[in-house]
C-alpha atoms as a PDB file:
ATOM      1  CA  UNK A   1     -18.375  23.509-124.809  1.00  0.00           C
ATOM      2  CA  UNK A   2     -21.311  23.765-122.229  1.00  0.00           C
ATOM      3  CA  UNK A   3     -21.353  26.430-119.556  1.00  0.00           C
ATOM      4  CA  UNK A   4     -22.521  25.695-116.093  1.00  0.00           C
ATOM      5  CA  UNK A   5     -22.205  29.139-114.672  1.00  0.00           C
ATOM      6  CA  UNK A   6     -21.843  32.672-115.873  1.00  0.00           C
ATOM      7  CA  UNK A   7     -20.476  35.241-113.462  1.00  0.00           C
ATOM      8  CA  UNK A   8     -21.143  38.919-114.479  1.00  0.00           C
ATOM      9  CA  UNK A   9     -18.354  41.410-112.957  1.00  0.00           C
ATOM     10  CA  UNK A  10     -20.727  44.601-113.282  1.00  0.00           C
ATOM     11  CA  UNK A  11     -19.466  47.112-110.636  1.00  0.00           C
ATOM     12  CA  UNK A  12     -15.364  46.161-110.790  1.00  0.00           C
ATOM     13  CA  UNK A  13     -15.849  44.037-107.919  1.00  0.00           C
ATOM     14  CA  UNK A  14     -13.237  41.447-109.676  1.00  0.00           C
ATOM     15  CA  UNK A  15     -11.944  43.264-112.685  1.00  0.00           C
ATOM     16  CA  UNK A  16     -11.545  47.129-112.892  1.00  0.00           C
ATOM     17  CA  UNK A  17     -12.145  47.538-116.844  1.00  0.00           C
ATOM     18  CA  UNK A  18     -12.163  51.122-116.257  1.00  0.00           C
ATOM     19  CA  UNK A  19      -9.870  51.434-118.244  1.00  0.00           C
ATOM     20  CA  UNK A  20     -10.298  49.171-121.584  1.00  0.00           C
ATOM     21  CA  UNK A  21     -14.072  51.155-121.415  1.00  0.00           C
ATOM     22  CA  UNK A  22     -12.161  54.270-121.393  1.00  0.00           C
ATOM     23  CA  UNK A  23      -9.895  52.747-124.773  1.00  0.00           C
ATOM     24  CA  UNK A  24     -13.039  51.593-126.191  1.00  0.00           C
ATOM     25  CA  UNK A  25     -14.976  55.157-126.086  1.00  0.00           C
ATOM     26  CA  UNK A  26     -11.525  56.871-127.321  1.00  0.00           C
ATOM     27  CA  UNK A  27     -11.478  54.555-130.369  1.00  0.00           C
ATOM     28  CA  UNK A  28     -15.223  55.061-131.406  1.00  0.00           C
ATOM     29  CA  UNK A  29     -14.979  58.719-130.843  1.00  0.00           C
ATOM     30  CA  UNK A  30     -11.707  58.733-133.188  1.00  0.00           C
ATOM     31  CA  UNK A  31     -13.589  56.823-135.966  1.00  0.00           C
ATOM     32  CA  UNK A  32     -16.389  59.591-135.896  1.00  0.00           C
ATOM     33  CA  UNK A  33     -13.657  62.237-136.283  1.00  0.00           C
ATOM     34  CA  UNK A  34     -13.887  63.438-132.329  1.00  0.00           C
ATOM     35  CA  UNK A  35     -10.611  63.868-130.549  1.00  0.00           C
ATOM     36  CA  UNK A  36     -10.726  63.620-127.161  1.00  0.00           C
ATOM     37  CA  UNK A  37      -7.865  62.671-124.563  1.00  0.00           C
ATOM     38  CA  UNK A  38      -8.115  59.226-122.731  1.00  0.00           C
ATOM     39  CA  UNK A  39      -7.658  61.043-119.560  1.00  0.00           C
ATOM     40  CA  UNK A  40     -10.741  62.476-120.079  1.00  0.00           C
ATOM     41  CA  UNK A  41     -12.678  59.906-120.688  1.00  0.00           C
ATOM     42  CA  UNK A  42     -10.805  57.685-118.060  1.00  0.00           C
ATOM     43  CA  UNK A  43     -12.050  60.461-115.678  1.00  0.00           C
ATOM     44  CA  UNK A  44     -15.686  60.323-116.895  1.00  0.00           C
ATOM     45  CA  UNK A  45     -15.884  56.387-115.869  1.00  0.00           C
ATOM     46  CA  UNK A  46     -17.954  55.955-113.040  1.00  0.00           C
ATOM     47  CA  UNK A  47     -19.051  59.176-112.506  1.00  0.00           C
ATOM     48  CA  UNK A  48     -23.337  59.494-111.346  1.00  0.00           C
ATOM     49  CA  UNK A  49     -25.210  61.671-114.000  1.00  0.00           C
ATOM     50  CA  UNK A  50     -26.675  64.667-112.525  1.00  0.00           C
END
């Protein structure tokens, strides 16, 4: 199959994946023996370092 366009959804313009990241960082952190609510890291998403 050949692609003639690639559209990149970086700032959940089209598709909040919120929270699938959120899933995502609760399953690695699991597998490294870190347990850590998905509310927190839901809450965590989006958020500007300081």
């Amino acid at each position: 199959m050949k692609y003639r366009n690639v559209l990149f959804d970086i700032d959940n313009t089209l598709i909040n994946s919120a929270d699938l990241i959120a899933k995502l960082l609760k399953e690695g952190a699991e597998r490294e023996g870190v347990y850590v609510p998905l509310k927190e890291f839901r809450t965590r998403i989006g958020q500007a370092r300081q």
